[in-house]
Protein backbone atom coordinates (compact mmCIF):
# COMPACT_ATOMS: atom_id res chain seq x y z
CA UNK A 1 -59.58 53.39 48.49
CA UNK A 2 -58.16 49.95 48.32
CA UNK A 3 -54.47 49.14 48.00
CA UNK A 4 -52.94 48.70 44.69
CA UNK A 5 -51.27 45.40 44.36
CA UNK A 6 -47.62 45.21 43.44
CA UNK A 7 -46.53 44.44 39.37
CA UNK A 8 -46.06 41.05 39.18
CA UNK A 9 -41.95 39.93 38.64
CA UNK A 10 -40.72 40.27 35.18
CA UNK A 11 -39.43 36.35 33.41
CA UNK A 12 -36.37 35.29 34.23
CA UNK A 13 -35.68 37.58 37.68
CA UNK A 14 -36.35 36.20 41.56
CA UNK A 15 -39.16 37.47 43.24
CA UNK A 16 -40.02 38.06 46.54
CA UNK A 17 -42.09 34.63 46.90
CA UNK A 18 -39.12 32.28 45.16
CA UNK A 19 -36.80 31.56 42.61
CA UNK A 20 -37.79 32.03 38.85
CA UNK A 21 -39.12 28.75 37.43
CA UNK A 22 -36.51 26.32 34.75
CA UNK A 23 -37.78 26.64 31.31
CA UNK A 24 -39.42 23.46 30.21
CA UNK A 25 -36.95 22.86 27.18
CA UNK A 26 -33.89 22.72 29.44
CA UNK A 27 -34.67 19.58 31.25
CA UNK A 28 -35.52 18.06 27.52
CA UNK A 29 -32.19 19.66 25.84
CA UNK A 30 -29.50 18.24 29.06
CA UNK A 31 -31.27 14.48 28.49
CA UNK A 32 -30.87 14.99 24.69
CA UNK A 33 -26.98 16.19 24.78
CA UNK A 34 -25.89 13.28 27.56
CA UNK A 35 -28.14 10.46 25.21
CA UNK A 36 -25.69 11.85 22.43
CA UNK A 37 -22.64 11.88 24.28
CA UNK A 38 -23.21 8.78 25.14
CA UNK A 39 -23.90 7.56 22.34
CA UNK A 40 -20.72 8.98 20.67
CA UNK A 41 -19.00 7.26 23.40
CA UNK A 42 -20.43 3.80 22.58
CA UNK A 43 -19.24 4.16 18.80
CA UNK A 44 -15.78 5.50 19.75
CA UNK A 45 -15.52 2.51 21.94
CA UNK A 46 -17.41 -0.23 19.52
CA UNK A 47 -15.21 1.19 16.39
CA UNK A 48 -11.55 1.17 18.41
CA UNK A 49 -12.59 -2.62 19.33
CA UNK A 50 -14.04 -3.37 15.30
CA UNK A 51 -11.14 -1.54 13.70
CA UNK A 52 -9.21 -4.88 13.22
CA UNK A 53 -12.49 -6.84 11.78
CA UNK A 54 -13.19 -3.60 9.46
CA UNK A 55 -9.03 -3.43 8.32
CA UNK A 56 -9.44 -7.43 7.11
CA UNK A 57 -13.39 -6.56 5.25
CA UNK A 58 -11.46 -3.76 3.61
CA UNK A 59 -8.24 -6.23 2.27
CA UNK A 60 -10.81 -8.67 1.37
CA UNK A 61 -12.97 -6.24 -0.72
CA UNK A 62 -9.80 -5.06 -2.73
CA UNK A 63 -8.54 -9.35 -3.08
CA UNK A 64 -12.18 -9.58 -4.45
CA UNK A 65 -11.75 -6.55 -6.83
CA UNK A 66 -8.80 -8.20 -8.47
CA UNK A 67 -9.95 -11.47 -8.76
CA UNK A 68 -13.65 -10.30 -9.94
CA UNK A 69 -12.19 -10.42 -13.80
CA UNK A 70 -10.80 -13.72 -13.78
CA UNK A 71 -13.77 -14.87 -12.13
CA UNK A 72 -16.38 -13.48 -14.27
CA UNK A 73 -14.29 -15.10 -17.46
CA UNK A 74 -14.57 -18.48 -15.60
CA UNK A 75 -18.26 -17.79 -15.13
CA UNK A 76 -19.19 -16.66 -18.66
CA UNK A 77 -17.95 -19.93 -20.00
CA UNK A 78 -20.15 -21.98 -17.98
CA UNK A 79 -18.11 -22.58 -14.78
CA UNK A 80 -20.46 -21.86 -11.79
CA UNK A 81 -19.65 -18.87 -10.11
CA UNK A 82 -18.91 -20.36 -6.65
CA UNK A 83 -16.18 -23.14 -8.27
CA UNK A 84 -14.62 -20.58 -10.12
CA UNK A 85 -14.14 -18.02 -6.86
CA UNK A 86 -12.97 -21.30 -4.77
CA UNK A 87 -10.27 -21.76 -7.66
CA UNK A 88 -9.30 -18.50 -7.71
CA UNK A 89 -9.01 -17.65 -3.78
CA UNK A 90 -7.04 -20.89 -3.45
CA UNK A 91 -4.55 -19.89 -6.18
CA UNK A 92 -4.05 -16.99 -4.65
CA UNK A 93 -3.66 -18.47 -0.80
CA UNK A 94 -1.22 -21.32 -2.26
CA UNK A 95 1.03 -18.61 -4.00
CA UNK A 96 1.40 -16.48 -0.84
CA UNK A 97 2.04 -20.01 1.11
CA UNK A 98 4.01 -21.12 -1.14
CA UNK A 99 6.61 -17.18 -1.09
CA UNK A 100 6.38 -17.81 2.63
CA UNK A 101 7.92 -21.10 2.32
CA UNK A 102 10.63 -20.05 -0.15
CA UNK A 103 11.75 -17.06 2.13
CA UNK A 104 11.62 -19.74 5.74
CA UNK A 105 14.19 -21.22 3.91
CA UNK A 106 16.77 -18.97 3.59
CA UNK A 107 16.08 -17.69 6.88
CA UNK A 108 16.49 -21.73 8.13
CA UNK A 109 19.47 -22.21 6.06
CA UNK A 110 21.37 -18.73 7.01
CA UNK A 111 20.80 -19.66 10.70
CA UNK A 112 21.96 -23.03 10.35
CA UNK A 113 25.07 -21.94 8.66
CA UNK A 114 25.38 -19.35 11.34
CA UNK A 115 25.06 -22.43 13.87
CA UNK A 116 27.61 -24.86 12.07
CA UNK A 117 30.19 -21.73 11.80
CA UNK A 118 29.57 -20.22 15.11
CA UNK A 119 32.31 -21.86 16.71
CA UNK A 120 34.64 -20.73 14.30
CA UNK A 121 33.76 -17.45 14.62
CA UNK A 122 33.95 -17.81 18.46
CA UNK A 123 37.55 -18.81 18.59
CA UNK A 124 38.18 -15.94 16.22
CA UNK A 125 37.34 -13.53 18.23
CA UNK A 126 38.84 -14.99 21.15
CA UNK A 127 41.99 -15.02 19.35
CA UNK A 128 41.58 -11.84 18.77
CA UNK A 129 41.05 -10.61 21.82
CA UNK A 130 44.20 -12.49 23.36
CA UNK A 131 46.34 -10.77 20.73
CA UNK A 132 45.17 -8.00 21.13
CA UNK A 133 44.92 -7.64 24.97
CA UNK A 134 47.60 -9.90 25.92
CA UNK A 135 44.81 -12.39 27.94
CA UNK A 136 44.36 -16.12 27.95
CA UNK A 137 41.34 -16.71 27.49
CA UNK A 138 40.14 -20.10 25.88
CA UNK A 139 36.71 -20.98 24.53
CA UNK A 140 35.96 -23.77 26.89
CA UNK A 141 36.00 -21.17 29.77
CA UNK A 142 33.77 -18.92 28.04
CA UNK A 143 31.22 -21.41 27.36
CA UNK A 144 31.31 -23.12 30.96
CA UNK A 145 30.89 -19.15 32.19
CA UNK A 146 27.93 -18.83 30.05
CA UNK A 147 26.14 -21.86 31.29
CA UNK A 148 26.31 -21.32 35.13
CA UNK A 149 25.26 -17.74 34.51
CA UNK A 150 22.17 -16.05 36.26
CA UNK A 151 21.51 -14.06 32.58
CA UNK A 152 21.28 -16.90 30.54
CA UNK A 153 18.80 -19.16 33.09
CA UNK A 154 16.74 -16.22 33.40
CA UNK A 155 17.32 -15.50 29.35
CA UNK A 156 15.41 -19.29 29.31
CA UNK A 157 12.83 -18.60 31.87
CA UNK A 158 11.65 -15.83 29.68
CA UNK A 159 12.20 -17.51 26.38
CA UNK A 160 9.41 -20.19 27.52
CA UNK A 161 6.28 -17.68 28.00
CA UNK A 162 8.20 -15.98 24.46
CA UNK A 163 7.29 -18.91 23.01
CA UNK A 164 3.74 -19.35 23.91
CA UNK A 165 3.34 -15.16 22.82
CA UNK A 166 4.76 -16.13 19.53
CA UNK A 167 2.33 -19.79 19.08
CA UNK A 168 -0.40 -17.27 19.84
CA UNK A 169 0.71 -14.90 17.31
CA UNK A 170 1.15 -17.37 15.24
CA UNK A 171 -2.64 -18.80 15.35
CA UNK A 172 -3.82 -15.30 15.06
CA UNK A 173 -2.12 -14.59 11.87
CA UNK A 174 -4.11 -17.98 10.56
CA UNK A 175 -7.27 -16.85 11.76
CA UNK A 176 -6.89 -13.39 9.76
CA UNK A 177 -6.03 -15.14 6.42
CA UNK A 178 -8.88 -17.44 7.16
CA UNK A 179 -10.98 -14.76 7.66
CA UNK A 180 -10.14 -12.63 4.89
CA UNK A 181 -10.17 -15.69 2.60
CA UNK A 182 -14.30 -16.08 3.36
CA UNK A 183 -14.92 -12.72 3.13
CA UNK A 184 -13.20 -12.71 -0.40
CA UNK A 185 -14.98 -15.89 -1.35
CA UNK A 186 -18.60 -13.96 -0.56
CA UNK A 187 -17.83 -10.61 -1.91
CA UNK A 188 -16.32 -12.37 -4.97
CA UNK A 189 -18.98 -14.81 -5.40
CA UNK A 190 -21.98 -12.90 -4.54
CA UNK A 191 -20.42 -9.89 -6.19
CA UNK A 192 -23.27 -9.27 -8.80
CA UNK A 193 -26.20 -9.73 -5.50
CA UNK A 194 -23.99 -7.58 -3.47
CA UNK A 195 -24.06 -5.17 -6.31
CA UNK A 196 -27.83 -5.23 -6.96
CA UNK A 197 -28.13 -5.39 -3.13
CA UNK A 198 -26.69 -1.39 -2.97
CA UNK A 199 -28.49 -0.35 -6.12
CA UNK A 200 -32.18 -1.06 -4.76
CA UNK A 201 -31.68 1.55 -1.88
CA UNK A 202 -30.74 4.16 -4.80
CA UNK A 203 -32.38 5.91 -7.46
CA UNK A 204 -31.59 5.31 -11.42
CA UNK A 205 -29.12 7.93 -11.41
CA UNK A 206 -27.49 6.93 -8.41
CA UNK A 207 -27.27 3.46 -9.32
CA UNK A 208 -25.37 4.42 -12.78
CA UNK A 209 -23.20 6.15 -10.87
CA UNK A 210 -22.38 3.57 -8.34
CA UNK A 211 -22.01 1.08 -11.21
CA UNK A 212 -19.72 2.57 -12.79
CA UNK A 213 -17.74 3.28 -10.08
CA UNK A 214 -17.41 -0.29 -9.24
CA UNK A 215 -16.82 -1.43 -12.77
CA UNK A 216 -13.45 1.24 -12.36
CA UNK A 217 -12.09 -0.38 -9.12
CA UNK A 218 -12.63 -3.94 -10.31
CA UNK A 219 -10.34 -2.59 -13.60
CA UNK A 220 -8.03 -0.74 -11.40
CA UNK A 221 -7.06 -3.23 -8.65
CA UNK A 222 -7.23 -6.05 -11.27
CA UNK A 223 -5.07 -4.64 -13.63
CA UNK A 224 -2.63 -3.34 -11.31
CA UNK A 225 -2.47 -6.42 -9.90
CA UNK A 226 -2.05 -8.23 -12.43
CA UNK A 227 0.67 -6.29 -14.46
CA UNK A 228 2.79 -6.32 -10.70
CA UNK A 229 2.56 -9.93 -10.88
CA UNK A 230 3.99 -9.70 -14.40
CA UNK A 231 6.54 -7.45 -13.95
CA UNK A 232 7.60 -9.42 -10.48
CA UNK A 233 7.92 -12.60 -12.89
CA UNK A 234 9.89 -11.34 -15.48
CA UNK A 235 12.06 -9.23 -12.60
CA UNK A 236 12.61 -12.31 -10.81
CA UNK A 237 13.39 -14.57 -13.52
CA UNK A 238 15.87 -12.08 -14.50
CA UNK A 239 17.52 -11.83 -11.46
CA UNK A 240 17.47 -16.17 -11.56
CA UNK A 241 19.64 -16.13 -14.32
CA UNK A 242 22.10 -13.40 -12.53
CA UNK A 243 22.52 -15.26 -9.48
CA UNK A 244 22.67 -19.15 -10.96
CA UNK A 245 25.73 -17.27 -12.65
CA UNK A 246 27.27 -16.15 -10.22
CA UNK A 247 26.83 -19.42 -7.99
CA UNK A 248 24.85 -17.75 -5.16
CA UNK A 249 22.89 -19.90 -3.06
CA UNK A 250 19.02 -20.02 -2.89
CA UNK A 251 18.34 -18.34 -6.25
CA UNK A 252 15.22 -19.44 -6.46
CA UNK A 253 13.87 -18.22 -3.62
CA UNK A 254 16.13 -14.90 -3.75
CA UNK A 255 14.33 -14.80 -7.03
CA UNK A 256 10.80 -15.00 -5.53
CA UNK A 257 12.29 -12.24 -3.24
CA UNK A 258 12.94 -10.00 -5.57
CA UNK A 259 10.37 -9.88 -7.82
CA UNK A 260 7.49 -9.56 -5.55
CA UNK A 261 9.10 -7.08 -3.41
CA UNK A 262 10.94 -4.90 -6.15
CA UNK A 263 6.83 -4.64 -7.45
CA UNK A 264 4.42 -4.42 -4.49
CA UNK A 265 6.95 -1.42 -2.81
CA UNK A 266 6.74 1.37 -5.05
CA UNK A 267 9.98 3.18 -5.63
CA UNK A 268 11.91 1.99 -3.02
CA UNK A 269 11.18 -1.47 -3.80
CA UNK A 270 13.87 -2.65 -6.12
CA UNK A 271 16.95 -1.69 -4.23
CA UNK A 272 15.14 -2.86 -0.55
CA UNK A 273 14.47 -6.44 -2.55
CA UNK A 274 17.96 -6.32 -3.77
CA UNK A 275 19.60 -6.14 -0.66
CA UNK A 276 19.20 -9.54 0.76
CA UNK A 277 21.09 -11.12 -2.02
CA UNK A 278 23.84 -8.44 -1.83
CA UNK A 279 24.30 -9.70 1.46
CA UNK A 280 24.19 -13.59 1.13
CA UNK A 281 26.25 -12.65 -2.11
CA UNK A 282 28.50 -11.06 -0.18
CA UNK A 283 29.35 -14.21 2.19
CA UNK A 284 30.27 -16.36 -1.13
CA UNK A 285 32.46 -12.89 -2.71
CA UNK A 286 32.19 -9.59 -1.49
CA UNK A 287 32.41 -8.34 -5.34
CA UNK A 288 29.45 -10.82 -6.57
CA UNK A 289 27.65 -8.22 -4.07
CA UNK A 290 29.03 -5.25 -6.57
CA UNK A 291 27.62 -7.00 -9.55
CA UNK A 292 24.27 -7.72 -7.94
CA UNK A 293 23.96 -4.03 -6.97
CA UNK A 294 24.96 -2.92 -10.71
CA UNK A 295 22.64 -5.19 -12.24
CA UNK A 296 19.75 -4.20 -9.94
CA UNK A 297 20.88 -0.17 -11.06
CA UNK A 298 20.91 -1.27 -14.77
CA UNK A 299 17.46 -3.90 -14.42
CA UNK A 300 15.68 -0.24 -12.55
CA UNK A 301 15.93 1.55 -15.58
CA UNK A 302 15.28 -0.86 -17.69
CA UNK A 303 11.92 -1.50 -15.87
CA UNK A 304 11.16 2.37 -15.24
CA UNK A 305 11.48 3.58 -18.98
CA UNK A 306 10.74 0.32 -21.28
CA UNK A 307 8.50 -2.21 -19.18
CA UNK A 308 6.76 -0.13 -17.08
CA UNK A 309 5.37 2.16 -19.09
CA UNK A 310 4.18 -0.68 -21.88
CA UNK A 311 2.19 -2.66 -19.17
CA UNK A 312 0.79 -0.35 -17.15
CA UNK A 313 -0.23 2.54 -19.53
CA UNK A 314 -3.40 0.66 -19.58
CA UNK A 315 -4.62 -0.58 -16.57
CA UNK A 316 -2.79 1.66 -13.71
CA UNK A 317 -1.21 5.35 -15.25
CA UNK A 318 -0.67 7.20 -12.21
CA UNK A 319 2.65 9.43 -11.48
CA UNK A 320 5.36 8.07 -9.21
CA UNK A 321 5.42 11.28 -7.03
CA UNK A 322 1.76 10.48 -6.45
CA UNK A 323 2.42 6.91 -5.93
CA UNK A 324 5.05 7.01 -3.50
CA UNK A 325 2.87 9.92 -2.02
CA UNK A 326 -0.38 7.44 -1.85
CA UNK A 327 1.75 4.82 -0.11
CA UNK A 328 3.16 6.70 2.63
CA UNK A 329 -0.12 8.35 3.23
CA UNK A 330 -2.07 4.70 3.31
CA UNK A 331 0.74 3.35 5.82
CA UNK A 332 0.70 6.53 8.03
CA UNK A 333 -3.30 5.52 8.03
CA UNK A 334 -3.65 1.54 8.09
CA UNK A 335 0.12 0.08 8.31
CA UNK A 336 1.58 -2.14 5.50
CA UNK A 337 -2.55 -3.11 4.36
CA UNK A 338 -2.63 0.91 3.61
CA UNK A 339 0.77 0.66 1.55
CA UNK A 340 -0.42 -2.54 -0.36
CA UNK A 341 -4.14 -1.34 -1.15
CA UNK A 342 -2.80 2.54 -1.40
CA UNK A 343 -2.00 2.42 -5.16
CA UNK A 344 -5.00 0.65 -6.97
CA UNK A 345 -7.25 2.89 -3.98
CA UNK A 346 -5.88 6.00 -5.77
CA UNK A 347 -5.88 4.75 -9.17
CA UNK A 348 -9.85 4.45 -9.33
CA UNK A 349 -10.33 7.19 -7.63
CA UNK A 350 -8.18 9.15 -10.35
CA UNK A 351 -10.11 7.36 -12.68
CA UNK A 352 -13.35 8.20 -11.33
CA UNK A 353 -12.29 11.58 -11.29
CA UNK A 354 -11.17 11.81 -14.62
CA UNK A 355 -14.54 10.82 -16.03
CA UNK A 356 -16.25 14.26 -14.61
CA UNK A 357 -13.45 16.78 -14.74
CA UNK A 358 -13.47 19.05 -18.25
CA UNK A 359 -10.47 19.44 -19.51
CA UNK A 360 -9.27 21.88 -22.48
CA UNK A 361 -6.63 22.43 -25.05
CA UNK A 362 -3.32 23.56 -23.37
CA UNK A 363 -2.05 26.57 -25.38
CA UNK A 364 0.62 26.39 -27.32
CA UNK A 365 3.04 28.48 -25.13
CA UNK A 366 6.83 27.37 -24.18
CA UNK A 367 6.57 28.29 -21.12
CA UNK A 368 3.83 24.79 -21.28
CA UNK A 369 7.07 22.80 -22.22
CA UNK A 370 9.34 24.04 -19.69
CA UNK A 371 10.94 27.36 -21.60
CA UNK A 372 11.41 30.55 -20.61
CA UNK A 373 11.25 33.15 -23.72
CA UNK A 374 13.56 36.30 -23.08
CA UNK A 375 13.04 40.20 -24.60
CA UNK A 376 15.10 38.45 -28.13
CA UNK A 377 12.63 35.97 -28.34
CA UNK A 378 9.81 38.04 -27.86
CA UNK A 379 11.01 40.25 -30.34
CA UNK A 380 11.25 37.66 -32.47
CA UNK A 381 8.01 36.48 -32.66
CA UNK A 382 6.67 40.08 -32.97
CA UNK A 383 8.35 40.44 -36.14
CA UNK A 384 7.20 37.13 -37.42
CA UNK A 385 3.61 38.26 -36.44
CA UNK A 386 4.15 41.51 -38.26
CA UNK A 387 5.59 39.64 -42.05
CA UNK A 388 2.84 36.96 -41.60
CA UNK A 389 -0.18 39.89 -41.76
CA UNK A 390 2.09 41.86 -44.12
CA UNK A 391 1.99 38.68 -46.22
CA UNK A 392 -1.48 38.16 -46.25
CA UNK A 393 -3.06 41.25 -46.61
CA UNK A 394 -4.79 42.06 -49.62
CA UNK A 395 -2.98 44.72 -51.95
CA UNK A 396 -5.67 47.38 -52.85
CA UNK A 397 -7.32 47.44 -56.95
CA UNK A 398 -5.10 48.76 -59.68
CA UNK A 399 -1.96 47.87 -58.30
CA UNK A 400 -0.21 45.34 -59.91
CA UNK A 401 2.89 43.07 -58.15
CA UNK A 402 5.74 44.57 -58.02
């Protein structure tokens, strides 16, 4: 009888003649996970060195979103559509040049009065100091001390590569606003072949959709922007006629200050504005400071409950909690561009909202408007419930009225 042949090895367990062999999806599945790793890798790496390019897009889409309504005016009365953006864009650039230039020079002119009176203040101190400490010390001394010192040559040394940190700086800053000033021209130019550009890769109802999503960010960022620039006139005209008054230096550009600053920082805006001329204020009369600061009080309420609410009920109606909310959430995510593009950002997308959410009737309980009813009142309205079906219930035949 011949000799039965052992079972062969189950799958998956070592037999006598070798290992067991590697399933042939392994090899196939370890390529596929590193080719995805990788490739994570690449975009993590590609979007950390894009995020600044992608930051200025983003400001430029929202400049072109406020300036698409003017522009489209322009355009409908026979102005080409490429003129009319130029216009616009360069409005826009010469305004912001323009607040730059107003605030340089009370920076330039508080230094140079810092300059001309520094040697004033010097020998006050120094005066102070020998009074005080019963020293001779003399300003000449101080000064010679100062210029043979180690600290201040290597203060100098260091200064000169500051220099060429803050020229590069500088240039960068001009290259952003360049670039963000082209890629507001196209997007505001092109804006109706941008828009048919992302409808023909959706279907009809899609493209309604998307539409009309647009149409409520072009009316949300325009009008917000335009009733801030408004308000930030009539604020800082205001504030013009309060510090001419009083004699303070710069008002013009203290105006400028004020007004655009008070408007484009929600909230906190006003009194942060006001500060700087409480403090030059302060240098002509320390009480010209109280009146600016009760004026500023007096101008916030003014603005919150009767200007406000008239110019913005239209174009931007969104709570102040959930403003101030929006803007520290947009500068915890993209810096001062998330705190200027935070409120009109929110605003559409409230908007947009708004359009698909059903709403119904509130009832008509106190508790709605903020009161409480207690066991009196309850009883109350019981009894009123009780007379007002006693009232109208029918009284049965052949009985006459009392």
């Amino acid at each position: 009888m011949p000799p039965v042949p052992p079972p062969p090895p189950a799958e998956g367990r070592t037999s006598p003649a070798g290992p067991a062999r590697m399933p042939g999806w392994l090899p196939r599945a370890m390529v596929l996970a590193l080719a995805l790793y990788a490739c994570f890798q690449l975009g993590s790496w590609a979007f950390h060195q894009l995020i600044s390019l992608l930051v200025n897009i983003l400001i430029a889409f929202f400049l072109a979103l406020a300036v698409e309504p003017v522009v489209s005016r322009m355009a409908a009365r026979g102005m080409r559509r490429g003129l009319a953006t130029f216009l616009v864009v360069l409005g826009v650039f010469i305004a912001g040049a323009g607040f730059v230039v107003l605030l340089g020079s009370i920076l330039a002119g508080q230094i140079i009065d810092i300059i001309e009176d520094f040697p004033q203040y010097l020998d006050s101190v120094i005066k102070w100091i020998n009074d005080t400490l019963h020293t001779k010390l003399s300003r000449v001394e101080i000064q010679d001390s100062l210029l043979r010192s180690d600290w201040l040559r290597n203060y100098v040394e260091n200064s000169a590569g500051g220099v060429l940190d803050v020229s590069a700086t500088v240039l960068g800053g001009l290259f952003k606003l360049l670039m963000i000033g082209l890629f507001s021209f196209y997007f505001a130019a092109d804006g109706p072949r941008l828009r048919r550009a992302v409808c023909s890769v959706l279907p009809p109802a899609k493209q309604t959709e998307v539409l009309r999503a647009w149409e409520i960010a072009v009316n949300k960022t325009g009008g917000y922007l335009y009733s801030r620039g408004l308000m930030a006139l009539i604020s800082g005209v205001a504030h013009y006629v309060l510090l001419e008054i009083l004699g303070v230096p710069y008002a013009p550009a203290l105006a400028v200050w004020v007004g655009i600053v008070s408007q484009f920082i929600p909230t906190i805006g006003t009194y942060l504005a006001g500060a700087l001329p409480m403090l030059i204020a302060f240098t002509v009369d320390p009480l010209y400071a109280l009146y600016i600061l009760a004026f500023v009080v007096i101008y916030q309420q003014f603005e919150n409950y009767v200007l406000q609410p008239k110019l913005t009920s239209k174009t931007v109606d969104i709570h102040p909690a959930v403003a101030f909310g929006s803007v520290v959430a947009g500068t915890a995510l993209l810096g001062a561009v998330g705190a200027l593009i935070a409120i009109p950002a929110v605003a559409t997308l409230q908007a947009f909202l708004g359009a698909y959410v059903k709403r119904y009737t509130v009832t008509d309980d106190p508790r709605v408007h903020g009161h409480r009813r207690g066991s009196g009142g309850q009883a109350l309205a019981r009894v009123r419930r009780a007379l007002s079906r006693r009232t109208h219930r029918t009284p049965p035949s052949g009985e006459g009225g009392a």
